[in-house]
Protein backbone atom coordinates (compact mmCIF):
# COMPACT_ATOMS: atom_id res chain seq x y z
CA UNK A 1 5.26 -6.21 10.39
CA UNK A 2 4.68 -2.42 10.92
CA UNK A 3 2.93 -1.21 14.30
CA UNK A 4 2.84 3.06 13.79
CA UNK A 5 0.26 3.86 15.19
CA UNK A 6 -1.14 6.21 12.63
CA UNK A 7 0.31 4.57 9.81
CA UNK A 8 -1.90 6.43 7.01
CA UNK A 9 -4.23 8.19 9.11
CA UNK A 10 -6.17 10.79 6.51
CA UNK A 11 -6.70 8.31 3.90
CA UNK A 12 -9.86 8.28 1.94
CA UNK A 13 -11.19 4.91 3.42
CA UNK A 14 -10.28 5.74 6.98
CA UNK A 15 -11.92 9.18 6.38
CA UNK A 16 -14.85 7.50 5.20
CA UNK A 17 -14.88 5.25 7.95
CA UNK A 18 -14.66 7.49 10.71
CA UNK A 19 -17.15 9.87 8.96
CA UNK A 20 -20.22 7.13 8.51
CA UNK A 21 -19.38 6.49 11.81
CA UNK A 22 -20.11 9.83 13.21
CA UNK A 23 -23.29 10.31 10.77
CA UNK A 24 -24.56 6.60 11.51
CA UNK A 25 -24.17 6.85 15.64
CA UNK A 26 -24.05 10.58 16.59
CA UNK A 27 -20.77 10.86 18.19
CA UNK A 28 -16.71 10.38 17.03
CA UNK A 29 -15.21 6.47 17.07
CA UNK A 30 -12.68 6.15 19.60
CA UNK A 31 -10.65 4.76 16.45
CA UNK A 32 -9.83 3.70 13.48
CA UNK A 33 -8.22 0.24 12.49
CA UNK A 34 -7.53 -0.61 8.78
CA UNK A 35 -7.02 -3.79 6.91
CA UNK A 36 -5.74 -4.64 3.11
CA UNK A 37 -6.82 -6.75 0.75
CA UNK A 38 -4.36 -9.13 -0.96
CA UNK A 39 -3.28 -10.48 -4.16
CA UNK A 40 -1.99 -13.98 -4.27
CA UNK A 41 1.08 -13.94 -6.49
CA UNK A 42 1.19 -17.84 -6.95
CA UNK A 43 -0.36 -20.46 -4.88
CA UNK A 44 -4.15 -21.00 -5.59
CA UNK A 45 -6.14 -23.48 -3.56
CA UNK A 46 -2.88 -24.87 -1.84
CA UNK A 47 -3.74 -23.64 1.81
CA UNK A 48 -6.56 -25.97 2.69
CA UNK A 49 -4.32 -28.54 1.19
CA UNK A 50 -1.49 -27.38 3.93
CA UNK A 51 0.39 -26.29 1.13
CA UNK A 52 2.63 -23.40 0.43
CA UNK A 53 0.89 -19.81 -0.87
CA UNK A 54 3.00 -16.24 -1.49
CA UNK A 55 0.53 -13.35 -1.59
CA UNK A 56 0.87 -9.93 -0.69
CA UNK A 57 -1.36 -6.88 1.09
CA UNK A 58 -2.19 -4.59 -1.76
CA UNK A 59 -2.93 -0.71 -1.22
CA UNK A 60 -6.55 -1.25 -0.94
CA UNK A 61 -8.09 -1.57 2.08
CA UNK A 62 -11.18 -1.77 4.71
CA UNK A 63 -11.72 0.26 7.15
CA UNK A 64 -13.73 0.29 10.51
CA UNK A 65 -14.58 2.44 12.88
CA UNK A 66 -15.47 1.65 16.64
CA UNK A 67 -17.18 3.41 19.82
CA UNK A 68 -17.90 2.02 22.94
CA UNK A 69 -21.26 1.03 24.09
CA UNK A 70 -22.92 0.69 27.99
CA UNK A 71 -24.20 -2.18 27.15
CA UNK A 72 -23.62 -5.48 25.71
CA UNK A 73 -24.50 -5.25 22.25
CA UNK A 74 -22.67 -4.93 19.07
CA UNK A 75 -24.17 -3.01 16.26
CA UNK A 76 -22.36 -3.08 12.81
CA UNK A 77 -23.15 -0.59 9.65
CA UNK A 78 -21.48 -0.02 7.08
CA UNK A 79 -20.73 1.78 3.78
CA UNK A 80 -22.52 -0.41 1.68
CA UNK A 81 -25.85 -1.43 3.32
CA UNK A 82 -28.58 0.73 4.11
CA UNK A 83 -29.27 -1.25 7.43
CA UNK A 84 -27.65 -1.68 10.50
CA UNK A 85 -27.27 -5.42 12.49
CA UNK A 86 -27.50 -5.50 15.86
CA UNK A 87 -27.01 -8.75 18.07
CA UNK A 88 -26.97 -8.71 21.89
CA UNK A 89 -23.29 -10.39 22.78
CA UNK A 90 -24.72 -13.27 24.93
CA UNK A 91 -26.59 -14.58 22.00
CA UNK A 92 -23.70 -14.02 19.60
CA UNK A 93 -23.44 -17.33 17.57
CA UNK A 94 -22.01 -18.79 14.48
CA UNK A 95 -25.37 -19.11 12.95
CA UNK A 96 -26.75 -15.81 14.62
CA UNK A 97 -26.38 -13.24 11.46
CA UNK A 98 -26.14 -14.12 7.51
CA UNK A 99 -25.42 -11.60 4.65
CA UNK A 100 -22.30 -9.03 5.15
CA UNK A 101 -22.84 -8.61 8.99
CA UNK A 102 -21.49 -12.58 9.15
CA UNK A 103 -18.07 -11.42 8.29
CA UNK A 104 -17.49 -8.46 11.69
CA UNK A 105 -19.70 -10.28 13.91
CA UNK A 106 -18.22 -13.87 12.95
CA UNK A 107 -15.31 -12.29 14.05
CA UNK A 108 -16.59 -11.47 17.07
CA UNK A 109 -17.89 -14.80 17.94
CA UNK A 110 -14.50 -16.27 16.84
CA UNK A 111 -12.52 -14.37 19.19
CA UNK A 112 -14.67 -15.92 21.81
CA UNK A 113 -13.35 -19.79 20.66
CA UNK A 114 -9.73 -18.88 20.74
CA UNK A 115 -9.71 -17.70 24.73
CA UNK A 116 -11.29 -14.26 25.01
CA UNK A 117 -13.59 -13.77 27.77
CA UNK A 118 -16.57 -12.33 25.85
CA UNK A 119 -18.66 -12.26 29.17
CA UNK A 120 -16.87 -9.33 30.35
CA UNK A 121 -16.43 -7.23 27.73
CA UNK A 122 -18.70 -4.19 26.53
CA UNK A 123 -20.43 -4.04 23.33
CA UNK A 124 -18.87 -1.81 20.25
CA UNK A 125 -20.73 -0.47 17.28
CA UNK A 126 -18.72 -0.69 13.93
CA UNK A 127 -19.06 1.00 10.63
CA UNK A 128 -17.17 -0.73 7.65
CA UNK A 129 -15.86 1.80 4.71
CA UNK A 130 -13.72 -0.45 2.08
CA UNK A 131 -11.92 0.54 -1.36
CA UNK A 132 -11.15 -3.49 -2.30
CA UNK A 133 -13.45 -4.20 -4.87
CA UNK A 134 -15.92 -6.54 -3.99
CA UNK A 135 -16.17 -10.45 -5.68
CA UNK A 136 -12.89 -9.87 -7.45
CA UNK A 137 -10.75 -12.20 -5.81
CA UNK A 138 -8.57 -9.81 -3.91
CA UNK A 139 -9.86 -10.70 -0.40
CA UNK A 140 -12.30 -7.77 0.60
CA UNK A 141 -13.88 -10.45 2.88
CA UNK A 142 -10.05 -10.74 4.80
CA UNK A 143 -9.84 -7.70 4.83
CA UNK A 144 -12.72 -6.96 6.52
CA UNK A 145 -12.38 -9.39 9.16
CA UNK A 146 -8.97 -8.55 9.96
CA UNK A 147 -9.25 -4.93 10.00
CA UNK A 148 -12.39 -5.93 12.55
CA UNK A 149 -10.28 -8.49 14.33
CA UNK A 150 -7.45 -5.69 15.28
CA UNK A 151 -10.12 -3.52 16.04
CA UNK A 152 -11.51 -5.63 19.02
CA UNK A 153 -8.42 -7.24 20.06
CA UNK A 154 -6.93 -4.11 21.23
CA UNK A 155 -9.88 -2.26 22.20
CA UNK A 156 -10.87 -5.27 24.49
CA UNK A 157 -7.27 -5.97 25.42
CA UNK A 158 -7.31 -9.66 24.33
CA UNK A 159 -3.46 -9.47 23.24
CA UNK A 160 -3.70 -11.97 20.63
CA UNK A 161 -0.78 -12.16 18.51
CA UNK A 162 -1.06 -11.71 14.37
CA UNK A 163 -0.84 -15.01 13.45
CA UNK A 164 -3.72 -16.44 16.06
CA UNK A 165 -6.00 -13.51 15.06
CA UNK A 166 -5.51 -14.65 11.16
CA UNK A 167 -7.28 -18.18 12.53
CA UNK A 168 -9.54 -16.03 14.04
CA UNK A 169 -10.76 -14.40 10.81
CA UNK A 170 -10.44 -18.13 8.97
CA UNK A 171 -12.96 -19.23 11.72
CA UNK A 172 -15.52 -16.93 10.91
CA UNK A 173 -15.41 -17.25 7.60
CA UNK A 174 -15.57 -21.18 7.87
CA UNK A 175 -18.47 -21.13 10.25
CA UNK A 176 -20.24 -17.78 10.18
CA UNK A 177 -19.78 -17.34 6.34
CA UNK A 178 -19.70 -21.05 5.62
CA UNK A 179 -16.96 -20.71 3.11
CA UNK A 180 -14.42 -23.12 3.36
CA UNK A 181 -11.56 -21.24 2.88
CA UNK A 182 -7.84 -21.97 3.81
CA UNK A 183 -5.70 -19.10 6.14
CA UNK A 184 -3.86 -17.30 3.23
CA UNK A 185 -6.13 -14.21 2.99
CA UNK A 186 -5.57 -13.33 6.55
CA UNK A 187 -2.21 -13.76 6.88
CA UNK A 188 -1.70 -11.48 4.00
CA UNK A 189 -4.10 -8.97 5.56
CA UNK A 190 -2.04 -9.07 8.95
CA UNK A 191 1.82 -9.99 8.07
CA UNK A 192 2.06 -7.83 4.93
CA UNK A 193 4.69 -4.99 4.46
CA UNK A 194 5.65 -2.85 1.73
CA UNK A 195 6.93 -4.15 -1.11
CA UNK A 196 6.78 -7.52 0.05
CA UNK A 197 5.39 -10.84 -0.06
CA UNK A 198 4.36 -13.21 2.37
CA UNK A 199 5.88 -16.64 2.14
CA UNK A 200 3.85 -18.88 4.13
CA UNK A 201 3.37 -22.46 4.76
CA UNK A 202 -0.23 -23.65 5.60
CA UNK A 203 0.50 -26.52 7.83
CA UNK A 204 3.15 -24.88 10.51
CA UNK A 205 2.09 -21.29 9.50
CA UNK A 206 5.54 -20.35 9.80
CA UNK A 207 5.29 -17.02 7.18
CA UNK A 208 8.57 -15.17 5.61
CA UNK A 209 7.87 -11.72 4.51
CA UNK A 210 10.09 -11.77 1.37
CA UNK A 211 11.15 -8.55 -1.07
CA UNK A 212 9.80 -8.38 -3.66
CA UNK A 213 11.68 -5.77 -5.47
CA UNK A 214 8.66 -4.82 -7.70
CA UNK A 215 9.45 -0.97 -7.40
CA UNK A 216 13.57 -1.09 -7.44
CA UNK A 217 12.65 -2.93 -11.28
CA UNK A 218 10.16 -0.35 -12.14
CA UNK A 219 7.46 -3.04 -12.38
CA UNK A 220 3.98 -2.94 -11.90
CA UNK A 221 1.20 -5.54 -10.99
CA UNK A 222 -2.17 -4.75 -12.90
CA UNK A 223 -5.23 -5.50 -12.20
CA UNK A 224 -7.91 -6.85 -14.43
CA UNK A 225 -10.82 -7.29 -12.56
CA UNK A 226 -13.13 -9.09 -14.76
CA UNK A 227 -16.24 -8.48 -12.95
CA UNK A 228 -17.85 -11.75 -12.96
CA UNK A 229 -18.42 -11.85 -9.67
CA UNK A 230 -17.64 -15.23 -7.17
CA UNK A 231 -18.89 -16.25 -4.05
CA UNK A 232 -16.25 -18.66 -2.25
CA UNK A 233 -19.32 -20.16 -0.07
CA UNK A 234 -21.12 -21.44 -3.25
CA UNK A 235 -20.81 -25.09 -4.84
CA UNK A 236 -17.56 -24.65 -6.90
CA UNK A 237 -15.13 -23.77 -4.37
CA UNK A 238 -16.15 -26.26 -1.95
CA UNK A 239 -16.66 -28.92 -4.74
CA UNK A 240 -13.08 -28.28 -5.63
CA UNK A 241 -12.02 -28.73 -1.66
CA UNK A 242 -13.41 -32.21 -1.24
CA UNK A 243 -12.01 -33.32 -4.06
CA UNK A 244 -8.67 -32.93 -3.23
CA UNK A 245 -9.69 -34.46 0.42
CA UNK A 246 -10.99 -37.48 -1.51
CA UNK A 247 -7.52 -37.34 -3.07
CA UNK A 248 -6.02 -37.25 0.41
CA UNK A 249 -7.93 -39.99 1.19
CA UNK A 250 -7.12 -42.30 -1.64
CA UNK A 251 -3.65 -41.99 -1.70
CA UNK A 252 -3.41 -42.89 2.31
CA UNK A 253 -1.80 -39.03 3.38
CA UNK A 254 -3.15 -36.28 5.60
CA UNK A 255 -3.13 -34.09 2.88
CA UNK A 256 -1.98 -33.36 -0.55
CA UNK A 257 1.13 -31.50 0.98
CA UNK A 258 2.47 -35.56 1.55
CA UNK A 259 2.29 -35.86 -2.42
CA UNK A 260 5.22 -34.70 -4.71
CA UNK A 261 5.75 -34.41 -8.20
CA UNK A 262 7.46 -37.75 -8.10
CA UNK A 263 4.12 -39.30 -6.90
CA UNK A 264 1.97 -38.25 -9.76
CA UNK A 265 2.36 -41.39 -11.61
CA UNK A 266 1.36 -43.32 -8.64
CA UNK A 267 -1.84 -40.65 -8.14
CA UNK A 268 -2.74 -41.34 -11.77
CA UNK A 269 -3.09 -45.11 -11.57
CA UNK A 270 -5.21 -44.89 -8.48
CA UNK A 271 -7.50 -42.00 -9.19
CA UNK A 272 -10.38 -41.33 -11.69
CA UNK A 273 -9.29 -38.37 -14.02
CA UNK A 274 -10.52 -35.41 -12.80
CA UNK A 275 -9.92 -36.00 -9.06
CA UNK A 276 -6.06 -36.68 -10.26
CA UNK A 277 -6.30 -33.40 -12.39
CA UNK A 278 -7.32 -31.44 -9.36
CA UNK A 279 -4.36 -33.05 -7.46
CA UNK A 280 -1.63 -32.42 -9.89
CA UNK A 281 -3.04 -29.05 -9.77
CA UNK A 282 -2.52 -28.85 -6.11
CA UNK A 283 0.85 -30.74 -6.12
CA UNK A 284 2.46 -28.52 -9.27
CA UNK A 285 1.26 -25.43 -7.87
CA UNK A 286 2.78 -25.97 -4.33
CA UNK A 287 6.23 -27.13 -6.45
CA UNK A 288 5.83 -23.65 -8.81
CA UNK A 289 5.23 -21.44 -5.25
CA UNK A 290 8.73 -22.73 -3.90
CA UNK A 291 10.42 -22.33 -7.26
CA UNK A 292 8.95 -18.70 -7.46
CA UNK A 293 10.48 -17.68 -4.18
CA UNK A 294 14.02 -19.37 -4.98
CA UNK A 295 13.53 -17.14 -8.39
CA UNK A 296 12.94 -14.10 -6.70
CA UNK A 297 15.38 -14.94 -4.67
CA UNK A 298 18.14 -15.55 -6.46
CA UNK A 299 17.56 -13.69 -9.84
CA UNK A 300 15.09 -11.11 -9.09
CA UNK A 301 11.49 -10.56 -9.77
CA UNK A 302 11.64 -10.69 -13.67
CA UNK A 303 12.58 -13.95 -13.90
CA UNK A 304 9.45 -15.30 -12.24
CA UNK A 305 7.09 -14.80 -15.63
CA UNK A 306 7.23 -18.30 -16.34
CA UNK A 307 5.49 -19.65 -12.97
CA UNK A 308 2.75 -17.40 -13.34
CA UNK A 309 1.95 -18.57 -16.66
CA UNK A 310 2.03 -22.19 -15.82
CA UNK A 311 -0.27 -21.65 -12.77
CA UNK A 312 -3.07 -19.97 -14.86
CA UNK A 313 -2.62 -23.05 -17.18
CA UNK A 314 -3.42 -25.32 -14.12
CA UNK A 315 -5.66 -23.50 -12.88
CA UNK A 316 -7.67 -22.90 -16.36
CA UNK A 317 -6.91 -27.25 -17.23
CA UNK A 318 -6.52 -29.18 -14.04
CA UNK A 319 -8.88 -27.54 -11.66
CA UNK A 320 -11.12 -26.15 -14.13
CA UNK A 321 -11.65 -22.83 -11.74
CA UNK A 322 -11.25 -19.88 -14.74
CA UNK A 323 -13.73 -18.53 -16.84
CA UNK A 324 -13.54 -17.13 -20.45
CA UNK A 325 -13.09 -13.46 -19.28
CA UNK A 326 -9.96 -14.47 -16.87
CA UNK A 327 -8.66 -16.21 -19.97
CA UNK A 328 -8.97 -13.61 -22.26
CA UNK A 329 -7.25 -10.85 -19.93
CA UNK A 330 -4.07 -13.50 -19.22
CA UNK A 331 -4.10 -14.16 -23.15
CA UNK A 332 -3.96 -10.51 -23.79
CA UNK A 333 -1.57 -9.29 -20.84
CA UNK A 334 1.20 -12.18 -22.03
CA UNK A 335 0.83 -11.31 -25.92
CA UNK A 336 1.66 -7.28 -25.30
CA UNK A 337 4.72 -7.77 -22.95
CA UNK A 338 3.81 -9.02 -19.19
CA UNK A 339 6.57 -10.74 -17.26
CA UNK A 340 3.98 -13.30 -16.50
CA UNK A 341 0.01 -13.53 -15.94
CA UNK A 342 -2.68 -15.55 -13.92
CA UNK A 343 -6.11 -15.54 -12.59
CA UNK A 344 -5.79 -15.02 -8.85
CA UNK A 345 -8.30 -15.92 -6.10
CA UNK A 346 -10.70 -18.60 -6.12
CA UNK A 347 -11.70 -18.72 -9.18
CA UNK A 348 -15.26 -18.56 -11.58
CA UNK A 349 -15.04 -15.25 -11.62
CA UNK A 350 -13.10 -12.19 -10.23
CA UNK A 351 -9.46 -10.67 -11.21
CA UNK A 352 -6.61 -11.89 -13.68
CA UNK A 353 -3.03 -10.59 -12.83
CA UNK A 354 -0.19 -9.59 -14.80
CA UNK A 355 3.23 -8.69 -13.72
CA UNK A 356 5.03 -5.77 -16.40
CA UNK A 357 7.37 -2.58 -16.63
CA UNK A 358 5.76 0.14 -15.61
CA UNK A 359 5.62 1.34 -19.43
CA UNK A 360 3.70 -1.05 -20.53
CA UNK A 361 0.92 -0.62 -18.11
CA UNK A 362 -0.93 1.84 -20.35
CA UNK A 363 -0.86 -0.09 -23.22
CA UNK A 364 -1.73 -3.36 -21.79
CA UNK A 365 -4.76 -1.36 -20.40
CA UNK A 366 -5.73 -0.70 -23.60
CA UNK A 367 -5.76 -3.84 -25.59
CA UNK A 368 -7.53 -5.83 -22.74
CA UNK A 369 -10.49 -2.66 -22.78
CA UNK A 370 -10.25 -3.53 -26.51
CA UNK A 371 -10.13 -7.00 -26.39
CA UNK A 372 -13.29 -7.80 -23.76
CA UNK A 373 -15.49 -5.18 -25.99
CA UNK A 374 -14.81 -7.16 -28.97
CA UNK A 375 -15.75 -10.26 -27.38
CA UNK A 376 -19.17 -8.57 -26.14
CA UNK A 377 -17.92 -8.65 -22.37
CA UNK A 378 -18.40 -6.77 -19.55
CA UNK A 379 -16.01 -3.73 -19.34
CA UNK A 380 -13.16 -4.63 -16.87
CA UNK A 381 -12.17 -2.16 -14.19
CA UNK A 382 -8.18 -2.25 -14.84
CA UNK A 383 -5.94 -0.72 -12.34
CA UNK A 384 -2.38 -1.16 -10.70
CA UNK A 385 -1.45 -2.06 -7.17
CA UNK A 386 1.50 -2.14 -4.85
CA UNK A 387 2.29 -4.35 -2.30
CA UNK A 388 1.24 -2.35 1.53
CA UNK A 389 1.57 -3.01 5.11
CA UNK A 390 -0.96 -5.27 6.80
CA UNK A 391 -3.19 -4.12 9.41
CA UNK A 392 -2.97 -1.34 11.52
CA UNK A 393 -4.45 1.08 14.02
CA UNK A 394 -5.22 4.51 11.53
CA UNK A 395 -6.53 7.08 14.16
């Protein structure tokens, strides 16, 4: 993972942090920390199934700002609300703040359940500027949290290592956002390099930051961003969780990482169709995230088209978790050229992916514009990103 110090320093977001900052509070932060967003190349609803996900920090990302207070209370604005939130640190609870402020100060809160001594530390106040679009499934909520998560670890000198401050960020977003979300986002947001994925297994958390080799093959990953928007902590998502726990619990494992493709036949004899469809969801997807990373692997990052398409299939059939806008932008990315092409993120709602040569990018644009005004849709915002470094300290 990459630690420079001003790693970016000067970009837009950063800029815009530290400037809100300054308006919002009357004085300069005493820094800057940034976070990504993510895309999740393959592996969709596997991590709170312990399974296996490969996603990658994109080159969009949150920023916050933070000053030091005399007092013991932590204020939070922020780019995109006209109000500030202020809570008083000994009354800092899960429960204590709803809307966007959930996601900093849940952090904050968090950091208190995994060993920091929030008695003795000094209040902040925060302003939040972020270029990842919002409800589009590429993690601004992650992003947020981890780029806030950095942000007080080292300015309180906590020392928490990467990986323990991505359960940090899955903790708030459990408890103070109440959506049930698995650990992938965050350990994007924090383990990501350039041009590289992050290989990670949701029950040990051991992560591999693998090459991609996206750039060397002149490929690009665009963007459709359907702009249905998706809220993780509303019924679908968590719908879709306890029914692979009932799964779980049927078939006599911990989890669905126990079952295999061998065991389908078995899960279809004891389970009532569409719990079994949301298993062999779970269980092909896990098998298609390990045969994507031997692919890469071995032959290289154009050879992976064909896992990508059968995930959107699973994900569109088995878990039911598309929507007629994601469908039409993988329909029309695979029939002008793409490698390969999914929905990505939770689901009912939010971005479609699609991995091409770089010529084809304009084109593609162009016949999914085409495509969702014929159908009477929304206008997509369709753009192209590259895989960045995690989180870092930017001024």
């Amino acid at each position: 993972m990459n630690e420079t110090p001003n790693a970016g320093a000067g970009s837009a977001t950063t800029a815009l942090a530290a400037h809100g900052f300054a308006e919002w509070y009357g004085r300069r932060p005493a820094g800057v920390w940034s976070a990504p967003g993510r895309v999740n190349l393959i592996g969709e609803h596997t991590d709170y199934n312990d399974g296996y996900v490969f996603p990658f920090a994109i080159d969009r990302r949150t920023a916050v700002a933070l000053g030091d207070r005399d007092d013991r209370v932590i204020r939070v604005a922020s780019a995109f609300s006209p109000e500030a939130v202020t809570v008083h640190l000994d009354e800092l609870t899960p429960d204590a703040v709803s809307g966007w402020a959930a996601y900093p100060l849940g952090v904050a809160w968090a950091l208190g359940e995994f060993g920091a001594d929030l008695a003795h530390v000094r209040g902040v106040d925060l302003y939040v500027a972020s270029d990842v679009p919002i409800g589009a499934g590429l993690s601004s909520s992650a992003a947020i949290e981890c780029a806030v998560a950095l942000a007080l670890d080292e300015h309180w000198g906590l020392g928490l290592d990467r990986p323990t401050l991505a359960k940090v960020g899955r903790l708030a977003e459990n408890r103070a956002v109440g959506a049930p979300t698995g650990i992938m986002d965050q350990s994007a947001s924090l383990l990501g390099e350039a041009d590289t994925g992050v290989f990670l297994d949701c029950r040990s958390l051991d992560a591999d930051v693998i090459p991609l080799g996206f750039t060397a093959d002149g490929l690009s990953v665009l963007v459709i961003d359907t702009r249905v928007e998706h809220a993780h902590a509303s019924g679908g998502y968590a719908a879709r969780r306890a029914s692979c726990e009932a799964g779980a619990r049927a078939l006599g494992v911990e989890s669905l990482r126990d079952i295999g493709p061998d065991d389908l036949a078995r899960a279809a004899e004891l389970l009532d169709d569409e719990t079994f469809r949301r298993v062999r969801h779970v269980v092909t997807e896990n098998q298609r995230v390990l045969d994507t990373v031997r692919t890469l692997r071995e032959q290289g990052p154009g050879a992976i088209g064909p896992f990508l398409d059968a995930s959107h299939v699973s994900m569109r059939d088995d878990f039911e978790i598309s929507v007629p806008e994601l469908d039409l932008a993988v329909a029309t990315a695979q029939a002008n050229g793409a490698i390969g092409a999914r929905m990505t993120g939770g689901g009912f709602g939010g971005a479609a992916i699609a991995l091409m040569i770089d010529a084809l990018v304009p084109i593609v644009t162009a016949e999914v514009l085409a495509a969702f005004a014929e159908r009477g849709y929304r206008e997509p915002a369709v753009f192209t990103v590259q895989a960045d470094e995690g989180a870092r300290r930017d001024g």
